[in-house]
N, C-alpha and C. Protein backbone atom coordinates (compact mmCIF):
# COMPACT_ATOMS: atom_id res chain seq x y z
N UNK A 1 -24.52 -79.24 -25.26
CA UNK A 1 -23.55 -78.38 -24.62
C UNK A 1 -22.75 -77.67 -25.73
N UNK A 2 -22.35 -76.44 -25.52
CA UNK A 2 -21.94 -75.48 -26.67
C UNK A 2 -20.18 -75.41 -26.29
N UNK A 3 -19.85 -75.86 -27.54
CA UNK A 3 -18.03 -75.89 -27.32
C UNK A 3 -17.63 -74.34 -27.22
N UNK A 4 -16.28 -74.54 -26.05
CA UNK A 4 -15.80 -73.29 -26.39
C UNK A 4 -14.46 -73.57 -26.21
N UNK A 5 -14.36 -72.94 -28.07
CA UNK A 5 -13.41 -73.18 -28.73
C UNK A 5 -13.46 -71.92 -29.61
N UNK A 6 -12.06 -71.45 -29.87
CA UNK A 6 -11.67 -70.19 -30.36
C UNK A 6 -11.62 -70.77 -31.94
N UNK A 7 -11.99 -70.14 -32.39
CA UNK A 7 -12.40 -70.13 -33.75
C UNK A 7 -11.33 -70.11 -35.51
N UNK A 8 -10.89 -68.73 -34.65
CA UNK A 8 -9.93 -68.03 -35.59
C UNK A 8 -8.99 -67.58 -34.88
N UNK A 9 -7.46 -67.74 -35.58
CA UNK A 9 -6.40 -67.71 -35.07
C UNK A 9 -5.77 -66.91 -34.92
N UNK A 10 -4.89 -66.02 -33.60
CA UNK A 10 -4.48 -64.76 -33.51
C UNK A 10 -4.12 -64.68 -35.15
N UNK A 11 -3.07 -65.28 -35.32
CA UNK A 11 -2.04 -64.91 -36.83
C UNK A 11 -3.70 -64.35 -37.85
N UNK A 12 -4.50 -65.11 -38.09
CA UNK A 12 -5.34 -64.77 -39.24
C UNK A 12 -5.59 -63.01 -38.99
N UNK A 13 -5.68 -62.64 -37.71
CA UNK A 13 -5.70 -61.30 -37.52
C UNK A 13 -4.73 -60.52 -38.19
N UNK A 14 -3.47 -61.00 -37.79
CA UNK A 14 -2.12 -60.25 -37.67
C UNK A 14 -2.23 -60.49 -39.92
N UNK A 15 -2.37 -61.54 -40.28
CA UNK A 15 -2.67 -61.47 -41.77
C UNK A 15 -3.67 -60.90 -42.62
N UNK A 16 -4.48 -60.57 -41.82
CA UNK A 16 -5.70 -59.53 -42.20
C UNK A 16 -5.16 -58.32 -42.14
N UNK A 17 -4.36 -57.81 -41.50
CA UNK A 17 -3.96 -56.45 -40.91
C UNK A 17 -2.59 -56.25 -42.02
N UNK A 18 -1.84 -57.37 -42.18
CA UNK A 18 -0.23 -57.25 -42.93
C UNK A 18 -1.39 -56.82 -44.39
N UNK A 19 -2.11 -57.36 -45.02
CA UNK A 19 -2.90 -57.46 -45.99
C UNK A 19 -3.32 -55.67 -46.64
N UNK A 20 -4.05 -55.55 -45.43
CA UNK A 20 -4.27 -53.84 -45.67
C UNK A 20 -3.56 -53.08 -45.38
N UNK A 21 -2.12 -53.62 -44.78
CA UNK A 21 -0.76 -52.46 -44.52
C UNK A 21 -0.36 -52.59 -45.93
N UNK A 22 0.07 -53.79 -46.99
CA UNK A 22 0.38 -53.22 -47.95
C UNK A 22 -0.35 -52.74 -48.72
N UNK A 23 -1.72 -52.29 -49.18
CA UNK A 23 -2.62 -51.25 -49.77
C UNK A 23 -2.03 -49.87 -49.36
N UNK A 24 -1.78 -49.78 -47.54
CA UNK A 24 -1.81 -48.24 -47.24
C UNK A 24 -0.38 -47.83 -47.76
N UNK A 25 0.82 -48.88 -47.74
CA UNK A 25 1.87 -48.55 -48.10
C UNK A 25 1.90 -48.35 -49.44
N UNK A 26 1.22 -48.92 -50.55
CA UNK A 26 1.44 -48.74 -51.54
C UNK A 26 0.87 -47.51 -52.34
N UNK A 27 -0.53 -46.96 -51.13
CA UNK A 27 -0.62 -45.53 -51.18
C UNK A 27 0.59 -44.50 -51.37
N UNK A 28 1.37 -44.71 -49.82
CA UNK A 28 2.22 -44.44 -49.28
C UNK A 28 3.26 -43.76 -50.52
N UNK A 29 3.48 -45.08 -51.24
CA UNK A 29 4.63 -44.63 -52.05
C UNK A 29 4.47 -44.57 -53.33
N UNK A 30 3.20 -44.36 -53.43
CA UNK A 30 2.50 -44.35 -54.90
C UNK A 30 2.72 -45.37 -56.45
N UNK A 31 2.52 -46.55 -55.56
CA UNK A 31 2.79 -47.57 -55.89
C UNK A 31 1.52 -48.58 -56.49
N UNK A 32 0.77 -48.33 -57.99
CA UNK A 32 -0.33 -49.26 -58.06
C UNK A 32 0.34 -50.99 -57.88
N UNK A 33 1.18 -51.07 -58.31
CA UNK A 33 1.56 -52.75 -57.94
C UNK A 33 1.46 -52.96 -56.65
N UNK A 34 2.26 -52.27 -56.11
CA UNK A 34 2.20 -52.67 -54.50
C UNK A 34 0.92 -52.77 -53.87
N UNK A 35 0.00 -52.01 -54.35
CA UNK A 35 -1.36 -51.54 -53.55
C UNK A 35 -2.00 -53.03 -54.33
N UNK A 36 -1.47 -53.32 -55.83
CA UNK A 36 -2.48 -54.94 -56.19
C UNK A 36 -2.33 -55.86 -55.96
N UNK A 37 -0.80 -56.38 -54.93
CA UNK A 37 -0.26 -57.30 -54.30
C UNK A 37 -1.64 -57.18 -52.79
N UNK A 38 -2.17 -56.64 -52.32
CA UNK A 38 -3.28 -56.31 -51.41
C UNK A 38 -4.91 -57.43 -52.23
N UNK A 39 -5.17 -56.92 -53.60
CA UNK A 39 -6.20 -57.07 -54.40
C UNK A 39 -6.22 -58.22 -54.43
N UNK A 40 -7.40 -59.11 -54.63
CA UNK A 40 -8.01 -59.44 -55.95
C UNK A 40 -7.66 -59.71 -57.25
N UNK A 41 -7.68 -59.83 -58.10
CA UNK A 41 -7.80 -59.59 -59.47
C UNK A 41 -9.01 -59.04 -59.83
N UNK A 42 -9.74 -59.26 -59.21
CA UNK A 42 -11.13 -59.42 -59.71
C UNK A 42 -12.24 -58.03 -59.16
N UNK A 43 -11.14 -57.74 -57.96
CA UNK A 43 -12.05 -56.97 -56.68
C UNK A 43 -12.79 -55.31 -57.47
N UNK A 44 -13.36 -55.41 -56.50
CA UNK A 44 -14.23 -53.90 -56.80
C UNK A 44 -14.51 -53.01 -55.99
N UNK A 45 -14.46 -51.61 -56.34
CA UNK A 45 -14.51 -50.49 -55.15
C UNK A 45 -15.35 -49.54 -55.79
N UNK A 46 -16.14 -48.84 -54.59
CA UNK A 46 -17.21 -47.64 -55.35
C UNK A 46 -16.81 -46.66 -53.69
N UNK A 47 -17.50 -45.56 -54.07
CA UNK A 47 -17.48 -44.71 -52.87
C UNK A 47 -17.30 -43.31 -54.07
N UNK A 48 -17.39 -42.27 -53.65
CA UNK A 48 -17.53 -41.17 -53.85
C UNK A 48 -16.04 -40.05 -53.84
N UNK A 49 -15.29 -39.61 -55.17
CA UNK A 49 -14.38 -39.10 -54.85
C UNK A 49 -14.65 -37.13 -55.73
N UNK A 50 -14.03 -36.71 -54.49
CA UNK A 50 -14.86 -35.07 -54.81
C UNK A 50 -16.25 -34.76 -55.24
N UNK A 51 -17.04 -35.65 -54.72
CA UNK A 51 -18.15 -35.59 -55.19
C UNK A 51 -18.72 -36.61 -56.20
N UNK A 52 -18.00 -37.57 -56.99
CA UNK A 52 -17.86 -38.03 -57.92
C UNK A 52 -18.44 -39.33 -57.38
N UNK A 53 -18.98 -40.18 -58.09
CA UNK A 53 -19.09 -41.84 -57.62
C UNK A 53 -17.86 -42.35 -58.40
N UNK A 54 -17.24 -43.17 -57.90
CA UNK A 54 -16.25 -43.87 -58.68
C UNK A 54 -16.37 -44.98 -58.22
N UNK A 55 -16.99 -45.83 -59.27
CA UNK A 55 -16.90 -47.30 -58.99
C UNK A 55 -16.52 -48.51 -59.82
N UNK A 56 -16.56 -49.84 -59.62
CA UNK A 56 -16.36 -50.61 -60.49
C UNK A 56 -15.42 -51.24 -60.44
N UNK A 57 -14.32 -51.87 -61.50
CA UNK A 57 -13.35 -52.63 -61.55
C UNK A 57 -12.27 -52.11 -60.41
N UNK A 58 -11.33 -52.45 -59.64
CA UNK A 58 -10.06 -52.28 -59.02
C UNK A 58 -8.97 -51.66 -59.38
N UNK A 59 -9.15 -51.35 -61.03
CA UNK A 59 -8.47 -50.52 -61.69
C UNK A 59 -8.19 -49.48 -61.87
N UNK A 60 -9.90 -49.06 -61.43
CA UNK A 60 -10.28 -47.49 -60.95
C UNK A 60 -9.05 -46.87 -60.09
N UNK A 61 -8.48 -48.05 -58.70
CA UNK A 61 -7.70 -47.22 -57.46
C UNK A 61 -6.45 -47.17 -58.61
N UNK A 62 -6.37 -48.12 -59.27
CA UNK A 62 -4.78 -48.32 -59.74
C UNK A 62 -4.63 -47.17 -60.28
N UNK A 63 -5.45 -46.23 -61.33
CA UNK A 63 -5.32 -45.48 -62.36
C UNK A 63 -5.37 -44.10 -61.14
N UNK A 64 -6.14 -44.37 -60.44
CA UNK A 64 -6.23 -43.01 -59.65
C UNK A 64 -4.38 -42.60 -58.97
N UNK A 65 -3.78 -43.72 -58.45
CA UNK A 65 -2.66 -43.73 -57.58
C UNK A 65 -1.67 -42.84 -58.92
N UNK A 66 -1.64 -43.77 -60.00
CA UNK A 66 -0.74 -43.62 -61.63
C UNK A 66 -1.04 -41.74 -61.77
N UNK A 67 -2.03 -41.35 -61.52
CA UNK A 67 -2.11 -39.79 -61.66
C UNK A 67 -1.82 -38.86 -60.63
N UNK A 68 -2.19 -39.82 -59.36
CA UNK A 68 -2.08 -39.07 -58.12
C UNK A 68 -0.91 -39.24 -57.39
N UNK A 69 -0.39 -39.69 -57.72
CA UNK A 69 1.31 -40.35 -57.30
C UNK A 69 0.97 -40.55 -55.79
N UNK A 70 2.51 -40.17 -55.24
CA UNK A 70 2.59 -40.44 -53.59
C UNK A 70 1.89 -39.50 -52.40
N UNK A 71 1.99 -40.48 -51.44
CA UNK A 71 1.61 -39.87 -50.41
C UNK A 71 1.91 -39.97 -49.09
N UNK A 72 2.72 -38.97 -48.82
CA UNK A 72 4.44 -39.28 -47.78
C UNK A 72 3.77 -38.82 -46.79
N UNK A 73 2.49 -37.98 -46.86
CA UNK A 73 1.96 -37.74 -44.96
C UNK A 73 0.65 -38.45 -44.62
N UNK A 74 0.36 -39.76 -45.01
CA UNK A 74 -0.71 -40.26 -45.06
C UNK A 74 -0.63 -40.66 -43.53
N UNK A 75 -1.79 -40.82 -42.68
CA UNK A 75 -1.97 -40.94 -41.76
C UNK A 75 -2.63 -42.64 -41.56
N UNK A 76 -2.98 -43.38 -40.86
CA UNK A 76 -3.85 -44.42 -40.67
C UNK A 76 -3.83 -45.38 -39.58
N UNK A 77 -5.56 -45.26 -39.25
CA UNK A 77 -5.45 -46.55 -38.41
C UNK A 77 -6.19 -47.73 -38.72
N UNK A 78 -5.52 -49.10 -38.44
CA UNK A 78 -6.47 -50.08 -38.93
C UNK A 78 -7.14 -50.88 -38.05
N UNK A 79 -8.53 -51.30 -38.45
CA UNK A 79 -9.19 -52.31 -37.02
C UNK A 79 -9.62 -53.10 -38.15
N UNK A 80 -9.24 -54.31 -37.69
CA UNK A 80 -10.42 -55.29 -37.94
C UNK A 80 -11.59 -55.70 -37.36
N UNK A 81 -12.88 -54.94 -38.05
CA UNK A 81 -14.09 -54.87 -37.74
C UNK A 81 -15.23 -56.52 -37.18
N UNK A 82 -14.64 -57.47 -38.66
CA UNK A 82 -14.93 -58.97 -38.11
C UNK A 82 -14.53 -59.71 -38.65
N UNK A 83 -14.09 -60.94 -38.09
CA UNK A 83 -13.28 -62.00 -39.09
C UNK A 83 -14.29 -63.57 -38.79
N UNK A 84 -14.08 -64.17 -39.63
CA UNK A 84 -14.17 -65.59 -39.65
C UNK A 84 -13.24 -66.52 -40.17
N UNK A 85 -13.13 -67.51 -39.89
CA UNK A 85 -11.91 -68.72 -40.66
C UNK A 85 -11.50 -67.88 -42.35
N UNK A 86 -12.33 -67.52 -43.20
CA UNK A 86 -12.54 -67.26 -44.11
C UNK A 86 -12.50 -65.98 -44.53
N UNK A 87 -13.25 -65.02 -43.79
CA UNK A 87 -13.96 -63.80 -44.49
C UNK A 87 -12.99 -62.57 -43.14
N UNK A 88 -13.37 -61.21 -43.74
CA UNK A 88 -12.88 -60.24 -43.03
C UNK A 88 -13.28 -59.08 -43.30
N UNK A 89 -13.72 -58.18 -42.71
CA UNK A 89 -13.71 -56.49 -42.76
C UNK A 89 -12.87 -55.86 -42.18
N UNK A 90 -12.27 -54.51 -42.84
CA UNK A 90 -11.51 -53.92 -41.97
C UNK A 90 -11.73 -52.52 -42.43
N UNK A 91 -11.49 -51.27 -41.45
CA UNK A 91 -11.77 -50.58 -41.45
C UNK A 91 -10.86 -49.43 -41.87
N UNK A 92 -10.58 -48.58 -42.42
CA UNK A 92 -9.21 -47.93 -42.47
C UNK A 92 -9.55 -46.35 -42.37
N UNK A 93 -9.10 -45.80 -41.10
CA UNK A 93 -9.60 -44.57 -40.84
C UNK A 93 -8.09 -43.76 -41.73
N UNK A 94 -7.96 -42.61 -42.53
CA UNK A 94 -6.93 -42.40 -43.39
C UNK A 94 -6.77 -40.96 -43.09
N UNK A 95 -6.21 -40.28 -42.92
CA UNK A 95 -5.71 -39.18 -43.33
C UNK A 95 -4.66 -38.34 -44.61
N UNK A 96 -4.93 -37.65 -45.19
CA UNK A 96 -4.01 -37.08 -46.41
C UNK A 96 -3.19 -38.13 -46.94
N UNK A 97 -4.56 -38.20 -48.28
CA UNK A 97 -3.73 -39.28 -49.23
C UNK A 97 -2.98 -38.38 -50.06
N UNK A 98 -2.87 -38.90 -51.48
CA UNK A 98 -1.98 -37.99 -52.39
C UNK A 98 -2.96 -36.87 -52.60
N UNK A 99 -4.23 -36.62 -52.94
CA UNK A 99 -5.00 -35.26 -53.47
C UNK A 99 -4.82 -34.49 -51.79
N UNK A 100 -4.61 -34.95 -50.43
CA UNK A 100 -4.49 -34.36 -48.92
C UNK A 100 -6.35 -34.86 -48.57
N UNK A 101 -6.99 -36.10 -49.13
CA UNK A 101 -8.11 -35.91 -48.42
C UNK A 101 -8.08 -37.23 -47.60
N UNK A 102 -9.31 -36.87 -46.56
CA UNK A 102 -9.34 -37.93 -45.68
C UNK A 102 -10.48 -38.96 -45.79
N UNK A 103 -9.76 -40.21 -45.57
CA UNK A 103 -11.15 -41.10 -45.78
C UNK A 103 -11.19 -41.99 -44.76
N UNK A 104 -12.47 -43.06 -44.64
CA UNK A 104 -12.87 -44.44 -44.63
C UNK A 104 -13.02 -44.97 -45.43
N UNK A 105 -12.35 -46.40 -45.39
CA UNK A 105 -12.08 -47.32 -46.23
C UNK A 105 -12.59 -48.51 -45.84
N UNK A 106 -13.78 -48.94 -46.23
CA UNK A 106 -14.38 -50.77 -45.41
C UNK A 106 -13.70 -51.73 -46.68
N UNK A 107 -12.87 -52.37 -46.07
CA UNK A 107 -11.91 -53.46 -46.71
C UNK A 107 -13.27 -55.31 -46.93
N UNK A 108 -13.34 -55.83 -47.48
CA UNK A 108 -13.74 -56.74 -47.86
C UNK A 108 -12.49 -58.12 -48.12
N UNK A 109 -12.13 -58.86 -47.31
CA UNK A 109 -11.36 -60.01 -47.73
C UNK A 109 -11.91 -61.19 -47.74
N UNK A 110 -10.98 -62.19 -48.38
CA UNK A 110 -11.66 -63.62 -48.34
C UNK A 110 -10.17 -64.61 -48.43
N UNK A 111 -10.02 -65.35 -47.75
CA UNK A 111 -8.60 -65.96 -47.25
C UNK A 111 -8.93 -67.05 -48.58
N UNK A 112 -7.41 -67.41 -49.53
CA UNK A 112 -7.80 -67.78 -50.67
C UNK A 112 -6.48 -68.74 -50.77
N UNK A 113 -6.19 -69.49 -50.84
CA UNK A 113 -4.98 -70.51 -50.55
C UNK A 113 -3.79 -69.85 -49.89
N UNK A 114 -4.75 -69.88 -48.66
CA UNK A 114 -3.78 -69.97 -47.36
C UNK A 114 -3.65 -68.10 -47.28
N UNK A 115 -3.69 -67.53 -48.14
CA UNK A 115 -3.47 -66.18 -48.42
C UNK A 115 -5.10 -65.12 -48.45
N UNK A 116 -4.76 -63.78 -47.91
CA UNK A 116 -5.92 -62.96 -47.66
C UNK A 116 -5.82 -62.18 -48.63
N UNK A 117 -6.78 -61.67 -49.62
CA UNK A 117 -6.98 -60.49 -50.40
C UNK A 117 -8.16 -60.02 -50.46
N UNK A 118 -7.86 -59.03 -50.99
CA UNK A 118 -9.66 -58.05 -50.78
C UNK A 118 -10.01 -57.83 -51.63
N UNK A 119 -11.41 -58.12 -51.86
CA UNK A 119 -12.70 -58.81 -52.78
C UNK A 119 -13.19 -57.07 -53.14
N UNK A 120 -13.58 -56.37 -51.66
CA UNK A 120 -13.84 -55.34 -52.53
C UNK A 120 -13.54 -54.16 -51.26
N UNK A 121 -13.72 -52.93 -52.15
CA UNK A 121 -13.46 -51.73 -51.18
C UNK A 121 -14.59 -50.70 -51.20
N UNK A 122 -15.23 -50.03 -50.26
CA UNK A 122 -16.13 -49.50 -50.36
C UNK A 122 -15.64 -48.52 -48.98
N UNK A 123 -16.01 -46.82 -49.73
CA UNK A 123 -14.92 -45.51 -49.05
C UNK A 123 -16.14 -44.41 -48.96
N UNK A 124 -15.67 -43.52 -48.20
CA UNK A 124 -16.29 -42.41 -47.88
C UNK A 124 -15.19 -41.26 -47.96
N UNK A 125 -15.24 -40.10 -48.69
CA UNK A 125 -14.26 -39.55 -48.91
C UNK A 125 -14.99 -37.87 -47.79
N UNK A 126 -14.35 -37.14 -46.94
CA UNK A 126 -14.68 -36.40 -46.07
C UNK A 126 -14.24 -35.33 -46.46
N UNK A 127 -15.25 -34.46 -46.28
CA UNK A 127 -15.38 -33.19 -47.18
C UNK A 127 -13.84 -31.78 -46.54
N UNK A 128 -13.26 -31.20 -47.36
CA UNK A 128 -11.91 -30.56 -46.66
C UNK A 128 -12.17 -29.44 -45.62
């Protein structure tokens, strides 16, 4: 007989979601610390910017934010795509970052003493 039993806990949602609000805020206010309080240490992001591949270390977003400063009309919505006790995707539909372009953002987390951060980021940047 197959238990049914809920798995994962509203809150792990609501902490998956606080997780990628401070990334978008730290967009927001052009903030690389704020956006690495979100990170990893370790994490990695690739996706395509103006055409460009930009991938690799997490440092990449930091250095991009440090040139590109703020971004006071950024738009966003977030879903979490799937979770487990452990793991998470999330989706981040974006409007006008600091350069005014719009993206998707697939978030990668992994819940890490007691706490969620994201392992890696992988974006689609949409043509103007």
């Amino acid at each position: 007989m197959s238990k049914n039993i809920k798995a994962v806990p509203t809150q792990n949602f609501e902490d998956v979601i606080a997780t990628a609000t401070r990334y978008v805020e730290g967009l927001r206010i052009g903030s690389p610390e704020g956006i690495a309080e979100a990170f990893h240490k370790d994490a990695v992001m690739y996706g395509f910017t103006n055409g460009e591949l930009l991938g690799g270390p997490i440092r990449n977003l930091y250095d991009f934010v440090e040139k590109n400063g703020t971004a006071p009309d950024i738009r966003t919505r977030l879903d979490v795509l799937a979770i487990t006790p452990t793991t998470a995707v999330v989706r981040i539909d974006m409007e006008k970052d600091a350069i005014g372009a719009d993206y998707n953002d697939f978030l990668t987390l992994i819940k890490l003493g007691g706490g969620w951060k994201v392992i890696a980021k992988v974006y689609h940047q949409f043509e103007g």
